[in-house]
N, C-alpha and C. Protein backbone atom coordinates (compact mmCIF):
# COMPACT_ATOMS: atom_id res chain seq x y z
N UNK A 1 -86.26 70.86 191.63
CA UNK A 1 -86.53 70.69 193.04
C UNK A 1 -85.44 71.34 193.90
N UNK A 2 -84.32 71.10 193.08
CA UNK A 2 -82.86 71.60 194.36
C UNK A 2 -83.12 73.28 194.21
N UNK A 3 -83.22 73.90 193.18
CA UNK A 3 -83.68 74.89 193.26
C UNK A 3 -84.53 75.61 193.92
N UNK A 4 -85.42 75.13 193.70
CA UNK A 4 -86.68 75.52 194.75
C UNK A 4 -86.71 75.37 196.18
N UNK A 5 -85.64 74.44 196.91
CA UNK A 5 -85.32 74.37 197.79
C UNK A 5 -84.16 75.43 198.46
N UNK A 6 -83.27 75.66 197.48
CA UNK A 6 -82.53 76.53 197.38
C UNK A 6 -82.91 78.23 197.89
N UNK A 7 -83.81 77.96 196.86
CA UNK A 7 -84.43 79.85 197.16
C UNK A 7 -85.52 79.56 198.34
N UNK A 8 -86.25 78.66 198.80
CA UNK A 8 -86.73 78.83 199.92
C UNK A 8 -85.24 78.86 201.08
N UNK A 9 -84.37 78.33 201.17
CA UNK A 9 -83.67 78.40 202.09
C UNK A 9 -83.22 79.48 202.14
N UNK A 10 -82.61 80.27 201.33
CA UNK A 10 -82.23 81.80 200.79
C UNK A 10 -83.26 82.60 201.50
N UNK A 11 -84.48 82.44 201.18
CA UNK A 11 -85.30 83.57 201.76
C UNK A 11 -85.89 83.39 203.15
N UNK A 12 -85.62 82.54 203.58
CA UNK A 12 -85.48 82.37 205.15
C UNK A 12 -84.38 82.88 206.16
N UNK A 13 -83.47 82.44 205.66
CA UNK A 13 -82.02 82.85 206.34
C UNK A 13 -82.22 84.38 205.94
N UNK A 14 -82.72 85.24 204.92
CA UNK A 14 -82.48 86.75 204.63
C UNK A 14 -83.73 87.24 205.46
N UNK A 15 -84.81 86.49 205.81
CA UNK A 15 -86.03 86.88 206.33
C UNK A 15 -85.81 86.79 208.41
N UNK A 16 -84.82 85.38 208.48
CA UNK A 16 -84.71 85.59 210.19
C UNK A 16 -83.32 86.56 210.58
N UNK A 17 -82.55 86.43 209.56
CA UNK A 17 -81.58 86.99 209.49
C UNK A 17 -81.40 88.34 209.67
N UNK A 18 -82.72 88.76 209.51
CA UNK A 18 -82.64 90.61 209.34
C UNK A 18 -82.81 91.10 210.51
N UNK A 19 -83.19 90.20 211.46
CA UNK A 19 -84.09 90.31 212.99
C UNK A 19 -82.98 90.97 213.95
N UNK A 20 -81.54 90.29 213.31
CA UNK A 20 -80.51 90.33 213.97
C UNK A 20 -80.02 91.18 213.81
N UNK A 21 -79.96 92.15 212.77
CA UNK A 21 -79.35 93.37 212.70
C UNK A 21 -79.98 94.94 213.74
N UNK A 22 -80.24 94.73 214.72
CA UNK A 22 -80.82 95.86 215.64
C UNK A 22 -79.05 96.56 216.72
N UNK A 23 -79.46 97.89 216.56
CA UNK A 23 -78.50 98.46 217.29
C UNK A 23 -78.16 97.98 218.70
N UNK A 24 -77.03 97.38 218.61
CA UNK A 24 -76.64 96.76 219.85
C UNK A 24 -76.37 98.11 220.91
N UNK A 25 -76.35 99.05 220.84
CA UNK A 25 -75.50 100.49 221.50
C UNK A 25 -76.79 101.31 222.04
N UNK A 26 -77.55 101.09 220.97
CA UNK A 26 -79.01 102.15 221.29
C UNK A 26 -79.51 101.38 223.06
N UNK A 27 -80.02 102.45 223.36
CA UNK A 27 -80.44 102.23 225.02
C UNK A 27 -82.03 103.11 224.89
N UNK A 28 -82.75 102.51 225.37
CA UNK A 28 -84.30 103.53 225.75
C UNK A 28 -84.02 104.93 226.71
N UNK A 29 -84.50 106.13 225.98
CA UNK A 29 -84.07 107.58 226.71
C UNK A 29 -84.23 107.02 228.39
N UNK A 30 -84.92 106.62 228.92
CA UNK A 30 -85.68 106.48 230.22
C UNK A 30 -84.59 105.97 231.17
N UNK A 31 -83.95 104.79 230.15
CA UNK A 31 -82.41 104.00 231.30
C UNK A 31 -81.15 104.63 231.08
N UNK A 32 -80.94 106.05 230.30
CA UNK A 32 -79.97 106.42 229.94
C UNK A 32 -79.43 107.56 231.53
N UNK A 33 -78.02 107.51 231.83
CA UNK A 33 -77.27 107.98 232.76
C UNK A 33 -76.65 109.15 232.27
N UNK A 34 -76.65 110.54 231.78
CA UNK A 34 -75.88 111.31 231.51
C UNK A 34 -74.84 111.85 232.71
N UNK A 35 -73.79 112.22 232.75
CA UNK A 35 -73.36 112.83 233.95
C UNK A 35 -73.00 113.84 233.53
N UNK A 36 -72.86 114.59 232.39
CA UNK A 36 -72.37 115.89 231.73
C UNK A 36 -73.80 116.86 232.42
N UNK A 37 -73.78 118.06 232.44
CA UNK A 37 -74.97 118.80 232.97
C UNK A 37 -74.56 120.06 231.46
N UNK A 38 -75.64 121.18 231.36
CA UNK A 38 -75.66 122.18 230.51
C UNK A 38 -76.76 121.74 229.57
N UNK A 39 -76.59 122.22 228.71
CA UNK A 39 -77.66 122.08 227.19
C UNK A 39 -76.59 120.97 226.05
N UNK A 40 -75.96 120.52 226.17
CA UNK A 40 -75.06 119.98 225.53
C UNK A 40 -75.22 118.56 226.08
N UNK A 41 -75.67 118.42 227.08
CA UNK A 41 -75.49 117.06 227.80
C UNK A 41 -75.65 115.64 226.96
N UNK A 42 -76.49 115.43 226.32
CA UNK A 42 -76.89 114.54 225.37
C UNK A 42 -75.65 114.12 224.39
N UNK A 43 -75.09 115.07 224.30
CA UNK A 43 -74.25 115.20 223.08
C UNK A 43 -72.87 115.15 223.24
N UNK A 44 -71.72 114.08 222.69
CA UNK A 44 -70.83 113.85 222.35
C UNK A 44 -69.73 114.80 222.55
N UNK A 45 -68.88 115.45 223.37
CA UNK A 45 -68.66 117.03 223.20
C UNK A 45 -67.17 116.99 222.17
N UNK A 46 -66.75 116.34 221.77
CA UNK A 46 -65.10 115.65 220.59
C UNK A 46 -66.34 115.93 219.44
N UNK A 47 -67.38 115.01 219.17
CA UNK A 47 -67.47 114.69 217.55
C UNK A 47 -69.52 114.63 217.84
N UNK A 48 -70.12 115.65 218.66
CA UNK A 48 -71.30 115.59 218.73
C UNK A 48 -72.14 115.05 218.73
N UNK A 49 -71.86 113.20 218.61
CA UNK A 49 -72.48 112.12 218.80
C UNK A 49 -74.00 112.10 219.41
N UNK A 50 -74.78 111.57 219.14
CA UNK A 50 -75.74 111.56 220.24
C UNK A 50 -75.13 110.65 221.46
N UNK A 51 -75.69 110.63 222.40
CA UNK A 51 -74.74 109.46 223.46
C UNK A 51 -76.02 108.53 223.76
N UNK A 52 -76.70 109.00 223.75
CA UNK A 52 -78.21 108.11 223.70
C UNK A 52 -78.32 106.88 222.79
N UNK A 53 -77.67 107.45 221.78
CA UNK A 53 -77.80 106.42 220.54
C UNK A 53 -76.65 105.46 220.58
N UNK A 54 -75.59 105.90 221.33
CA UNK A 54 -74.40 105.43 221.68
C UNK A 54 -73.99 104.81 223.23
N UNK A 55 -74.87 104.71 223.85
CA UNK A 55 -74.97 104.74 225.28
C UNK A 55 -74.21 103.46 225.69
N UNK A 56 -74.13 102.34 225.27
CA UNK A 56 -73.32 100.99 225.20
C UNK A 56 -71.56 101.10 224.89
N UNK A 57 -71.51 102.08 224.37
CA UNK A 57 -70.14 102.50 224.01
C UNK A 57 -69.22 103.99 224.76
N UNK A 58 -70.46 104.31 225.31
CA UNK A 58 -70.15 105.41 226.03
C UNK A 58 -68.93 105.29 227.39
N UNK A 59 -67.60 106.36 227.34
CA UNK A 59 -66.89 106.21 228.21
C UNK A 59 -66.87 107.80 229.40
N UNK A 60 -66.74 108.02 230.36
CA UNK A 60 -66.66 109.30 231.10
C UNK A 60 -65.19 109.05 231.28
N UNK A 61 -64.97 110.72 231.89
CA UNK A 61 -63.81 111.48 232.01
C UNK A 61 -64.01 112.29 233.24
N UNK A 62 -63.90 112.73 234.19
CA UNK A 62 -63.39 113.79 234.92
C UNK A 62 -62.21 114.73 234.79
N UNK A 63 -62.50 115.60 233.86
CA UNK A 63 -61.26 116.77 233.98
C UNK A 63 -61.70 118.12 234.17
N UNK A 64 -60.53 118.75 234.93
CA UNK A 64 -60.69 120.02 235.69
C UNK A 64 -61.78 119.93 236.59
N UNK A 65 -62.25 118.68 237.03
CA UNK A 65 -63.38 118.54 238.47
C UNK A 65 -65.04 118.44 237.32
N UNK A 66 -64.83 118.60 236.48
CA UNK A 66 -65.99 118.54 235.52
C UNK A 66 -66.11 117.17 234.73
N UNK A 67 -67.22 116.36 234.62
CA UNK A 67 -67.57 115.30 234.40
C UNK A 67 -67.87 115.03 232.97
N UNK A 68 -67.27 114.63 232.19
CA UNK A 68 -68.02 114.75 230.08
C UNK A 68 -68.03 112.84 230.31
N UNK A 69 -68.45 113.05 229.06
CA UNK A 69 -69.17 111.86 228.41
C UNK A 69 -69.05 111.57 226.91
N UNK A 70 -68.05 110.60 226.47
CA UNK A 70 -67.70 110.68 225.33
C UNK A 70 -68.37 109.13 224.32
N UNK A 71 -69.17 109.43 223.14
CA UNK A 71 -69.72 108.53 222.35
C UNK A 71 -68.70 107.03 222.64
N UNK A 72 -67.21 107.25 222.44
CA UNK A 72 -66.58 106.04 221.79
C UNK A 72 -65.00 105.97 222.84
N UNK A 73 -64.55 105.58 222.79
CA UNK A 73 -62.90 105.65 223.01
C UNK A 73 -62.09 105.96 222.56
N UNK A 74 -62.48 106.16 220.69
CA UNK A 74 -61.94 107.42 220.02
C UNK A 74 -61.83 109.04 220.09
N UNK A 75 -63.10 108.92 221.01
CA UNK A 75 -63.50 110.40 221.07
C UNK A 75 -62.55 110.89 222.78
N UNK A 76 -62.51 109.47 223.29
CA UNK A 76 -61.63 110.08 224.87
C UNK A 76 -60.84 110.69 224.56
């Protein structure tokens, strides 16, 4: 019986449990803010990141009067 109780509890906690693993960073294209302009804009310009996919973690810069957009705080 403890067993069987066991693995039902096991496969519940692994079954609601999985719900929770969704990208906290990912943002829908539609609410995303780029401020970089060119063909590059999307993209990470340090380590090519998508920034879309990263958009929660995303930090800007202004240098030389030009506006980038970097995936992480590693990449500032």
């Amino acid at each position: 019986m403890k067993k069987i109780l066991l693995l039902l509890l096991s496969l519940s906690l692994f079954t609601f449990g999985s719900n929770q693993m969704k990208n906290f960073r990912s943002v829908p294209a539609d609410k995303v803010q780029l401020l970089q302009k060119g063909k590059g804009k999307n993209f990470c310009p340090v380590c090519g990141m998508t920034l879309p996919v990263f958009y929660k973690t995303n930090h800007a810069a202004k240098h030389n009067g030009k506006d980038h957009q970097y995936c992480s705080i590693h990449c500032l």
